[in-house]
PDB file of N, CA and C in Angstrom:
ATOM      1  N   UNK A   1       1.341 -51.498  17.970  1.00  0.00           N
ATOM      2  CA  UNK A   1       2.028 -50.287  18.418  1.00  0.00           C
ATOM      3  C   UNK A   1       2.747 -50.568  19.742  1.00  0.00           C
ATOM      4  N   UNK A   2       3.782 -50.154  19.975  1.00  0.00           N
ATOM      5  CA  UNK A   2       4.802 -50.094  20.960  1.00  0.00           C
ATOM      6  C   UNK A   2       4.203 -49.277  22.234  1.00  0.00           C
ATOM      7  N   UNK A   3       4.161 -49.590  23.480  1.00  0.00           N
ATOM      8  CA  UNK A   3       3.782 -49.332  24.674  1.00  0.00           C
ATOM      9  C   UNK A   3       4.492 -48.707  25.496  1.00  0.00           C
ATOM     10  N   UNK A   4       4.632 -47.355  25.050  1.00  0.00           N
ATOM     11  CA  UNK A   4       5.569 -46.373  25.714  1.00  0.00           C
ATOM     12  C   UNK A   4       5.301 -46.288  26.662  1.00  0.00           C
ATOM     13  N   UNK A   5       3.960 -46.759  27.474  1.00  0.00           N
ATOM     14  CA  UNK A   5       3.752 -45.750  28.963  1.00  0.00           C
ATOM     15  C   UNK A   5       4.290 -47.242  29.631  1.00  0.00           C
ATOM     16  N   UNK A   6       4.611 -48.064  29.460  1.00  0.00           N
ATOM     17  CA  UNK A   6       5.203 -49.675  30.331  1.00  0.00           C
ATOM     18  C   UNK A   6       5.666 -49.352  31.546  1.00  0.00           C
ATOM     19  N   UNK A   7       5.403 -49.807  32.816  1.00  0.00           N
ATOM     20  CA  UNK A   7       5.970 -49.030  33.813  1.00  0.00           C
ATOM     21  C   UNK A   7       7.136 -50.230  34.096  1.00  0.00           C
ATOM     22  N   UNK A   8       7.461 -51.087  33.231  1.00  0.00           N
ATOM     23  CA  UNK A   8       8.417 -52.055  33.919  1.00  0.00           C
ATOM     24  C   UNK A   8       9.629 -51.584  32.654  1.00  0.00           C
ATOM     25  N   UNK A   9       9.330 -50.661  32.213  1.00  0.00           N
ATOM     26  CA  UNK A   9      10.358 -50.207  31.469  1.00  0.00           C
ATOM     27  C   UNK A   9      11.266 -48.854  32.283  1.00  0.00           C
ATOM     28  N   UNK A  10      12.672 -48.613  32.217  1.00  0.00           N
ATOM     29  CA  UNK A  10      13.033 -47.563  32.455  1.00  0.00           C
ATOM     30  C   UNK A  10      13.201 -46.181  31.786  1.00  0.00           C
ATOM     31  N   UNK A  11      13.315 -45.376  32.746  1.00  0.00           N
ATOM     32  CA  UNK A  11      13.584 -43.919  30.704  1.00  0.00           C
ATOM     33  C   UNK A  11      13.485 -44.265  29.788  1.00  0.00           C
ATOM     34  N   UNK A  12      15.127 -44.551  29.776  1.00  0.00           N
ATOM     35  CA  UNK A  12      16.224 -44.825  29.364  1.00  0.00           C
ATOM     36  C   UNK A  12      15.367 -46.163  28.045  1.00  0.00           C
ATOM     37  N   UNK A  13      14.928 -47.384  28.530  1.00  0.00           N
ATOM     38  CA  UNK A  13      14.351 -47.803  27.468  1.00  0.00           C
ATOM     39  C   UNK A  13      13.011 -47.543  26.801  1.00  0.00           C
ATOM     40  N   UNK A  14      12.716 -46.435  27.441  1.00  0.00           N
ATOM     41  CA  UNK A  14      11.120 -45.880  27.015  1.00  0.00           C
ATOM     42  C   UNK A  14      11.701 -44.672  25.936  1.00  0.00           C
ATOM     43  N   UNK A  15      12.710 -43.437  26.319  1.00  0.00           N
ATOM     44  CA  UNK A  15      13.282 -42.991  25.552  1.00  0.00           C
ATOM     45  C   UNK A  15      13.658 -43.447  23.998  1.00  0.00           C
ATOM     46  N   UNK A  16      14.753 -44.624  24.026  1.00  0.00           N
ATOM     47  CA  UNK A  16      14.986 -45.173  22.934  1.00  0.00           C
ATOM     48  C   UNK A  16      13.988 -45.537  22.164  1.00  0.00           C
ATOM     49  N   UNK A  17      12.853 -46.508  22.645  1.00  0.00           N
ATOM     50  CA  UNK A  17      12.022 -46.454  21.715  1.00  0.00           C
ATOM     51  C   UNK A  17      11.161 -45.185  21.123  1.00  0.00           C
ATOM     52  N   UNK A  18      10.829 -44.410  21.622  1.00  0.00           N
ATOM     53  CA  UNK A  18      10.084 -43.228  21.299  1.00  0.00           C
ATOM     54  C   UNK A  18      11.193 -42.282  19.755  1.00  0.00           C
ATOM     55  N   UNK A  19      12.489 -42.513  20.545  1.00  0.00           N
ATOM     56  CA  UNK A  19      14.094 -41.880  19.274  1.00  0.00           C
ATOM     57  C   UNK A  19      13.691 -42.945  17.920  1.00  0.00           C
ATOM     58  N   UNK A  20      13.860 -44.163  18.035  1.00  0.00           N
ATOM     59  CA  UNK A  20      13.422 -45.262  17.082  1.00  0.00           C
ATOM     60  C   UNK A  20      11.941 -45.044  16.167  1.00  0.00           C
ATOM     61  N   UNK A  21      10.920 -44.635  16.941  1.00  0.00           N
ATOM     62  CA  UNK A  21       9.400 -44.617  16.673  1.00  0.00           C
ATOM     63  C   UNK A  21       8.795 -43.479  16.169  1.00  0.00           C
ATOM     64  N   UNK A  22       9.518 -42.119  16.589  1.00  0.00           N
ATOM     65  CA  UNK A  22       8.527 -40.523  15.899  1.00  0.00           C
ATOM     66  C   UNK A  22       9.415 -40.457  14.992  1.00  0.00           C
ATOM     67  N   UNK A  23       8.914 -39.040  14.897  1.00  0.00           N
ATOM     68  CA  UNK A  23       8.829 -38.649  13.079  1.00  0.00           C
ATOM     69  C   UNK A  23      10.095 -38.630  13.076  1.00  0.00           C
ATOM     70  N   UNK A  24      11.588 -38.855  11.996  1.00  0.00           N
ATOM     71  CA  UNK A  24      12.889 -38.588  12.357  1.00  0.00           C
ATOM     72  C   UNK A  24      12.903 -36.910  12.199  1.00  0.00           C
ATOM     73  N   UNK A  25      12.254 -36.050  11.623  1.00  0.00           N
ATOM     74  CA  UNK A  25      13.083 -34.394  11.750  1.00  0.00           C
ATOM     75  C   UNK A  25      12.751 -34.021  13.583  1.00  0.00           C
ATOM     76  N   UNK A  26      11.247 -34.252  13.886  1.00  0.00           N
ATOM     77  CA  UNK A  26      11.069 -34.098  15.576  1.00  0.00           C
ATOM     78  C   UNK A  26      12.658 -34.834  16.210  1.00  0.00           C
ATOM     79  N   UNK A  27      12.730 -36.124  16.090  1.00  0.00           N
ATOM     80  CA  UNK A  27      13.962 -36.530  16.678  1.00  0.00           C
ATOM     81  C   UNK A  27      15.235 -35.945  16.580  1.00  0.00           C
ATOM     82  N   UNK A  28      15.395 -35.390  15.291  1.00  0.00           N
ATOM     83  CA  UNK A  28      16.860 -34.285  14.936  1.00  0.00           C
ATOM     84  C   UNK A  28      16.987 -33.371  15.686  1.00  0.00           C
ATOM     85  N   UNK A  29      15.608 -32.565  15.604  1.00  0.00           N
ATOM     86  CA  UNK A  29      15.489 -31.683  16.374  1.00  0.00           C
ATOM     87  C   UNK A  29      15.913 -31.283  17.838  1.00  0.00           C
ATOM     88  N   UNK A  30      15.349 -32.295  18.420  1.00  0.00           N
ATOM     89  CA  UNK A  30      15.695 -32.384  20.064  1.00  0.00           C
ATOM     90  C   UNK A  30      16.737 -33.215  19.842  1.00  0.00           C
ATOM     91  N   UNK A  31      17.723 -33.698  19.124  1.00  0.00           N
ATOM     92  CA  UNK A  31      19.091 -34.061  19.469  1.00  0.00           C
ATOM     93  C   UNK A  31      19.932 -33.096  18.989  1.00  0.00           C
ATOM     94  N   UNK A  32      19.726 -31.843  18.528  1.00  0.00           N
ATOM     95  CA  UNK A  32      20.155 -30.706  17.746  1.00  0.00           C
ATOM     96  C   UNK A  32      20.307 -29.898  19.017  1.00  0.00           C
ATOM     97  N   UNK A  33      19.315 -29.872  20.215  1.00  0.00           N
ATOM     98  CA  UNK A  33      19.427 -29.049  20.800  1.00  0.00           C
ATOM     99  C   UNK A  33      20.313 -29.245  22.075  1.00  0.00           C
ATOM    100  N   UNK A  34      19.461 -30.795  22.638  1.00  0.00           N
ATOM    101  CA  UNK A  34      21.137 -31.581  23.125  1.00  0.00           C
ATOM    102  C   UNK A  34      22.287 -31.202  23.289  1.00  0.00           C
ATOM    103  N   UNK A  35      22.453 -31.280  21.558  1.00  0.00           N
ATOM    104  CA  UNK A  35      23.517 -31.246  21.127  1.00  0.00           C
ATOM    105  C   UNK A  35      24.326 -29.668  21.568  1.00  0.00           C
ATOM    106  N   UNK A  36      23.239 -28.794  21.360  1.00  0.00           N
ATOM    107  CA  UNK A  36      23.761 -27.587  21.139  1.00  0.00           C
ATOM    108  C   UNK A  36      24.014 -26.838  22.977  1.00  0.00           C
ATOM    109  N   UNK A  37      23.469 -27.747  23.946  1.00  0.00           N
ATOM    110  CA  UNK A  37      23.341 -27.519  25.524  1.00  0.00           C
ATOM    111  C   UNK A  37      24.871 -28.287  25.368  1.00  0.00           C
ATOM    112  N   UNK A  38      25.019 -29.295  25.320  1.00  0.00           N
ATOM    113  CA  UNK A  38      26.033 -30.091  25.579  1.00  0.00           C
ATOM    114  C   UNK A  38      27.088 -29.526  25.318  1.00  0.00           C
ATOM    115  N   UNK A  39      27.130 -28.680  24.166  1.00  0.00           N
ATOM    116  CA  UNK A  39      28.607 -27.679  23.533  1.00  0.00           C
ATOM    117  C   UNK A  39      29.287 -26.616  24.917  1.00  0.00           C
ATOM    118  N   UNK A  40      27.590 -25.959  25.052  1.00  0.00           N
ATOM    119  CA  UNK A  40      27.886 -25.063  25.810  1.00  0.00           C
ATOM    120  C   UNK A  40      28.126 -24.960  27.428  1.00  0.00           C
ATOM    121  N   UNK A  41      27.484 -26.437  27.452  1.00  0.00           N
ATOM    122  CA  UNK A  41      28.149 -27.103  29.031  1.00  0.00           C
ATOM    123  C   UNK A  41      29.656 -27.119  28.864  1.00  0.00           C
ATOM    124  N   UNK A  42      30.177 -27.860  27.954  1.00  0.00           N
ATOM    125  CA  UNK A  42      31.528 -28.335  27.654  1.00  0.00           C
ATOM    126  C   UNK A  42      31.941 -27.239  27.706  1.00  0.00           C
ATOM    127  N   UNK A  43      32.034 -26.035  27.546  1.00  0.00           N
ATOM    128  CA  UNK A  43      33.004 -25.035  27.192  1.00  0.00           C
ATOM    129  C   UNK A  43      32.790 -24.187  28.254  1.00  0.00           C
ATOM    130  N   UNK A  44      31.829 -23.916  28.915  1.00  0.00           N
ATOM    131  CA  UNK A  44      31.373 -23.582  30.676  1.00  0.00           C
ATOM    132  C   UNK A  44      32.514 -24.475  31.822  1.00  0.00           C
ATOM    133  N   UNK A  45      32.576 -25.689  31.413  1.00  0.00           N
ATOM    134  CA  UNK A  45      33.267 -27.069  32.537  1.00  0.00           C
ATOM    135  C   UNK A  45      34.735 -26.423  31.572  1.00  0.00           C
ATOM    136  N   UNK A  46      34.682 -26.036  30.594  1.00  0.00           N
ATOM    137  CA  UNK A  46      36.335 -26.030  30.601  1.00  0.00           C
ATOM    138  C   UNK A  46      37.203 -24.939  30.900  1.00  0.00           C
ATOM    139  N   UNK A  47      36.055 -23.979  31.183  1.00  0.00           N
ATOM    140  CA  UNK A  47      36.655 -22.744  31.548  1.00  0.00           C
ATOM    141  C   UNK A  47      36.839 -22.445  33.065  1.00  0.00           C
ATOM    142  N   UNK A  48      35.855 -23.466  34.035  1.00  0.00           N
ATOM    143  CA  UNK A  48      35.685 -23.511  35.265  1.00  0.00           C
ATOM    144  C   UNK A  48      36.912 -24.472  35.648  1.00  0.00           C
ATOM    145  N   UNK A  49      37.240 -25.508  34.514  1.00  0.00           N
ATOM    146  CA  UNK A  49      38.024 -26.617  35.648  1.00  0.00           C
ATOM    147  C   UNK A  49      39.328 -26.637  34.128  1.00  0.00           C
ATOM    148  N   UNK A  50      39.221 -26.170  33.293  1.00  0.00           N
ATOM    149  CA  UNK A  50      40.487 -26.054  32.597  1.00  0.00           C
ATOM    150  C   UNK A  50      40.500 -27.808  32.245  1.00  0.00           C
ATOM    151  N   UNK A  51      41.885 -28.848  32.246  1.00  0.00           N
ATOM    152  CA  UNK A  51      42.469 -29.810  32.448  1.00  0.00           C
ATOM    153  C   UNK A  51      41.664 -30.847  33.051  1.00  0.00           C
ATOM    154  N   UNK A  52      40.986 -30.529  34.422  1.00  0.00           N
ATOM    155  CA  UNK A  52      40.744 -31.157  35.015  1.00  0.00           C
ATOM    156  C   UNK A  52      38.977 -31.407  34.928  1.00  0.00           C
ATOM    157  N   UNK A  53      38.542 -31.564  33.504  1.00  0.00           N
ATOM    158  CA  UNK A  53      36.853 -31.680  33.183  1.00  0.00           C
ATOM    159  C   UNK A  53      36.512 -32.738  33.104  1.00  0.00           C
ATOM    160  N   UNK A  54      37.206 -33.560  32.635  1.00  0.00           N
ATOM    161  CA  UNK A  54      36.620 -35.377  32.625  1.00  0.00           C
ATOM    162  C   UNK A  54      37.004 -36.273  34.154  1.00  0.00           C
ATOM    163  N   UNK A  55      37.765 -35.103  35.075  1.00  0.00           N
ATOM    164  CA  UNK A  55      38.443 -35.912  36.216  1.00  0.00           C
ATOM    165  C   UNK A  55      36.855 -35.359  37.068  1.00  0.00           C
ATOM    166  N   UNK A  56      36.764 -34.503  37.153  1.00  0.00           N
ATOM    167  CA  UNK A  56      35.276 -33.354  37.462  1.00  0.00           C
ATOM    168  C   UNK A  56      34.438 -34.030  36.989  1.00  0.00           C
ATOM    169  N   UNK A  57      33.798 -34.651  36.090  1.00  0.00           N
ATOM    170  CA  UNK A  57      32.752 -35.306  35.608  1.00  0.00           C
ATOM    171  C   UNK A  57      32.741 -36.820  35.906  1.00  0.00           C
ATOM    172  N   UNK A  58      33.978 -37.433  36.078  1.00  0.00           N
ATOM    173  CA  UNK A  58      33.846 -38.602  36.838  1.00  0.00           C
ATOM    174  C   UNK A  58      33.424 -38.661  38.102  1.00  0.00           C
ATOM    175  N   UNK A  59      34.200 -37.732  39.073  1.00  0.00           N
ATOM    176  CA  UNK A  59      33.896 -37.112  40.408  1.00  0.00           C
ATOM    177  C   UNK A  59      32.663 -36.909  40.495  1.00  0.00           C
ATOM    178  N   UNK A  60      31.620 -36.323  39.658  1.00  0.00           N
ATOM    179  CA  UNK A  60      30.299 -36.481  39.947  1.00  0.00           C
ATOM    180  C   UNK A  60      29.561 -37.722  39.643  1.00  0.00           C
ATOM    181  N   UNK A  61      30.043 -38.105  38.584  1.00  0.00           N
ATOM    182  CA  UNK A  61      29.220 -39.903  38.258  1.00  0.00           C
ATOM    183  C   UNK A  61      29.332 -40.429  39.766  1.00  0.00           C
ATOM    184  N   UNK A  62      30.617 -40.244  40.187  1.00  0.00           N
ATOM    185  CA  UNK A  62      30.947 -41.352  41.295  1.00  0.00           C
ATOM    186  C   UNK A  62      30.345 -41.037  42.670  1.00  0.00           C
ATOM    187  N   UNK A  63      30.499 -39.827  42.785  1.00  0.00           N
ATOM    188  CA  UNK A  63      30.560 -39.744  44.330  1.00  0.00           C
ATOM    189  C   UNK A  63      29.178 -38.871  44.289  1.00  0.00           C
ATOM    190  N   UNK A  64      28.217 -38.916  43.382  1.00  0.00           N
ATOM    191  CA  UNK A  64      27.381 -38.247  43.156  1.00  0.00           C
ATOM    192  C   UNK A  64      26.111 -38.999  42.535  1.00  0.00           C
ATOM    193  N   UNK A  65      26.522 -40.524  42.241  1.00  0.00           N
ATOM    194  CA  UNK A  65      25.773 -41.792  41.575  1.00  0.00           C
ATOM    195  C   UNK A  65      24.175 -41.247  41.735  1.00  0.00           C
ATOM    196  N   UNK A  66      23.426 -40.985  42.791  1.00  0.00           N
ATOM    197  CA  UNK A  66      21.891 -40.724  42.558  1.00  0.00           C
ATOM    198  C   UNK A  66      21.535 -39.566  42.092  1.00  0.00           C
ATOM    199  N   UNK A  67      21.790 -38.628  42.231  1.00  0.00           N
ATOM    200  CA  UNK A  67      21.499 -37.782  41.585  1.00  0.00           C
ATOM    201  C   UNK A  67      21.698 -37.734  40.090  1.00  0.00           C
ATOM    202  N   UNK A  68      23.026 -37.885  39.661  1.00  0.00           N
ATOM    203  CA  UNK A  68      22.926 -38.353  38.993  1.00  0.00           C
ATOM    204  C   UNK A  68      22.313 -39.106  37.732  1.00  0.00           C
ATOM    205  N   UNK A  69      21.994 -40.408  38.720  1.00  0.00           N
ATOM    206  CA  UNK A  69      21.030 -40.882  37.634  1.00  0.00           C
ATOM    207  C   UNK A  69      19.932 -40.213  37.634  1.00  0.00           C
ATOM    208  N   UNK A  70      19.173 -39.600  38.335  1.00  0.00           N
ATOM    209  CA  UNK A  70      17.829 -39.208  38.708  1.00  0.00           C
ATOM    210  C   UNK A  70      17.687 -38.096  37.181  1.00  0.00           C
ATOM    211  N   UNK A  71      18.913 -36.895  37.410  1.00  0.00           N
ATOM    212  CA  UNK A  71      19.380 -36.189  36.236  1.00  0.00           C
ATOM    213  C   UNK A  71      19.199 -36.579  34.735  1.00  0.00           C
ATOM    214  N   UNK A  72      19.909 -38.370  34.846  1.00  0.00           N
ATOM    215  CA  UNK A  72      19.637 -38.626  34.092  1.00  0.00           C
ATOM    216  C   UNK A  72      18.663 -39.135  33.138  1.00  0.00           C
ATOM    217  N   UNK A  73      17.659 -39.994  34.469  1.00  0.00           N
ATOM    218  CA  UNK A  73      16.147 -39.882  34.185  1.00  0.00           C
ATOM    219  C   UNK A  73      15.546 -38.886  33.871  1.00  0.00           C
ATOM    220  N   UNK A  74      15.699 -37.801  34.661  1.00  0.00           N
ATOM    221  CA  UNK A  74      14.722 -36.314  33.993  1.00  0.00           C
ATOM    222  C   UNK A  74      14.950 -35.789  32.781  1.00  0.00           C
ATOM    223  N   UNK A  75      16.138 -36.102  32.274  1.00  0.00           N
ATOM    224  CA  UNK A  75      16.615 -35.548  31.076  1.00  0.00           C
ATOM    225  C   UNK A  75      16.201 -36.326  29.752  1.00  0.00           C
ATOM    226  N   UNK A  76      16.224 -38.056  29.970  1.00  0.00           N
ATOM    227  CA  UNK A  76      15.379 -38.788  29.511  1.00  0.00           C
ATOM    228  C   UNK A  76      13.634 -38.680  28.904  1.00  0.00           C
ATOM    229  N   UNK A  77      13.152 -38.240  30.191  1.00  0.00           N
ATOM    230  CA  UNK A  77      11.793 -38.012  30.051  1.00  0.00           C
ATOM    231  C   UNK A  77      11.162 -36.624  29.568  1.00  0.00           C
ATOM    232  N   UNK A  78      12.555 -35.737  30.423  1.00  0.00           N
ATOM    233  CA  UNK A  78      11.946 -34.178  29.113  1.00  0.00           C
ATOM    234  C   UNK A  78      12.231 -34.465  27.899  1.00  0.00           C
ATOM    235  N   UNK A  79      13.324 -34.587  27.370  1.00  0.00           N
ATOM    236  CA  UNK A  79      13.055 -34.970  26.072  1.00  0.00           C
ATOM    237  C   UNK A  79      11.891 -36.066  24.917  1.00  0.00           C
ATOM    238  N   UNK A  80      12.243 -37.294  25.707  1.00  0.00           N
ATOM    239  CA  UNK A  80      10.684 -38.205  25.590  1.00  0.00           C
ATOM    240  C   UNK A  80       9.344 -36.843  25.337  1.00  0.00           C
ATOM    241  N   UNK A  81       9.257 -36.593  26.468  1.00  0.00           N
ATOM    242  CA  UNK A  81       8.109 -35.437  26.281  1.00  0.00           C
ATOM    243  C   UNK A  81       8.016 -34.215  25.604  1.00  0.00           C
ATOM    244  N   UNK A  82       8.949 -33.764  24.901  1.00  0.00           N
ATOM    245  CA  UNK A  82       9.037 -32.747  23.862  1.00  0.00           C
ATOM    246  C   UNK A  82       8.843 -33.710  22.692  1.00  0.00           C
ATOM    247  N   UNK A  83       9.566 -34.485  22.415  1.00  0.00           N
ATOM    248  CA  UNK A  83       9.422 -35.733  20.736  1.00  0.00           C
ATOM    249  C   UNK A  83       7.691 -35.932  21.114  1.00  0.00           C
ATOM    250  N   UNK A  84       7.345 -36.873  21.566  1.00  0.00           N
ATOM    251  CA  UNK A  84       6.077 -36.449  21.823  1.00  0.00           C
ATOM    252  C   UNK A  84       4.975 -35.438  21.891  1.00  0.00           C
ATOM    253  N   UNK A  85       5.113 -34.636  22.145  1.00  0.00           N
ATOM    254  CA  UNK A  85       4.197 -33.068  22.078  1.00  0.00           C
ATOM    255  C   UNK A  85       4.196 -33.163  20.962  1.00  0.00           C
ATOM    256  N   UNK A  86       5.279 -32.834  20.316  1.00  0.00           N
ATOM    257  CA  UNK A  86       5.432 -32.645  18.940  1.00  0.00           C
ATOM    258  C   UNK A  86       5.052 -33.295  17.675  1.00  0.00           C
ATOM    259  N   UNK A  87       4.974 -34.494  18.378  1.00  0.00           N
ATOM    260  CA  UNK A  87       4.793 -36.027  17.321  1.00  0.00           C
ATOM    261  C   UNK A  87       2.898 -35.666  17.427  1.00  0.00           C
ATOM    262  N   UNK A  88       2.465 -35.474  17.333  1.00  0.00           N
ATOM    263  CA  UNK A  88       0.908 -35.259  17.868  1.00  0.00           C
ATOM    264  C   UNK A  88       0.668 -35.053  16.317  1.00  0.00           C
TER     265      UNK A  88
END
């Protein structure tokens, strides 16, 4: 069995394996919902910045790099931890 808790692993590759490893409908699931946050971000950022949403979203990758990733770690690991709960 695969050693999800590895601390020399990051999210990001602790994530993937866990997407690879539970049940696939748990995994649909929480990429369903993702999916369904991500819509409604997108259409929130396009009504706030019109044209200018991918220039706005670079602007934060860049000049915003730790948080950022940190974001992106947490978002990593809540999900990890919902596929999990669930996978039980």
């Amino acid at each position: 069995m695969k050693d999800f808790f590895d601390e020399n692993k990051t999210p990001k590759d602790k994530f993937f394996e866990i997407v690879f490893n539970a049940n696939k409908n748990l995994v649909i699931d929480e990429l369903e919902d993702v999916f369904k946050r991500l819509a409604a971000l997108e259409i929130l950022a396009e009504e706030c910045f019109g044209d200018e949403v991918d220039q706005k979203i670079n602007e934060v990758v860049f000049n915003k790099s730790d948080e950022f990733e940190e974001m992106q770690n947490d978002l990593y690991i809540d999900i990890m931890s919902k596929i999990l709960t669930k996978n039980e």
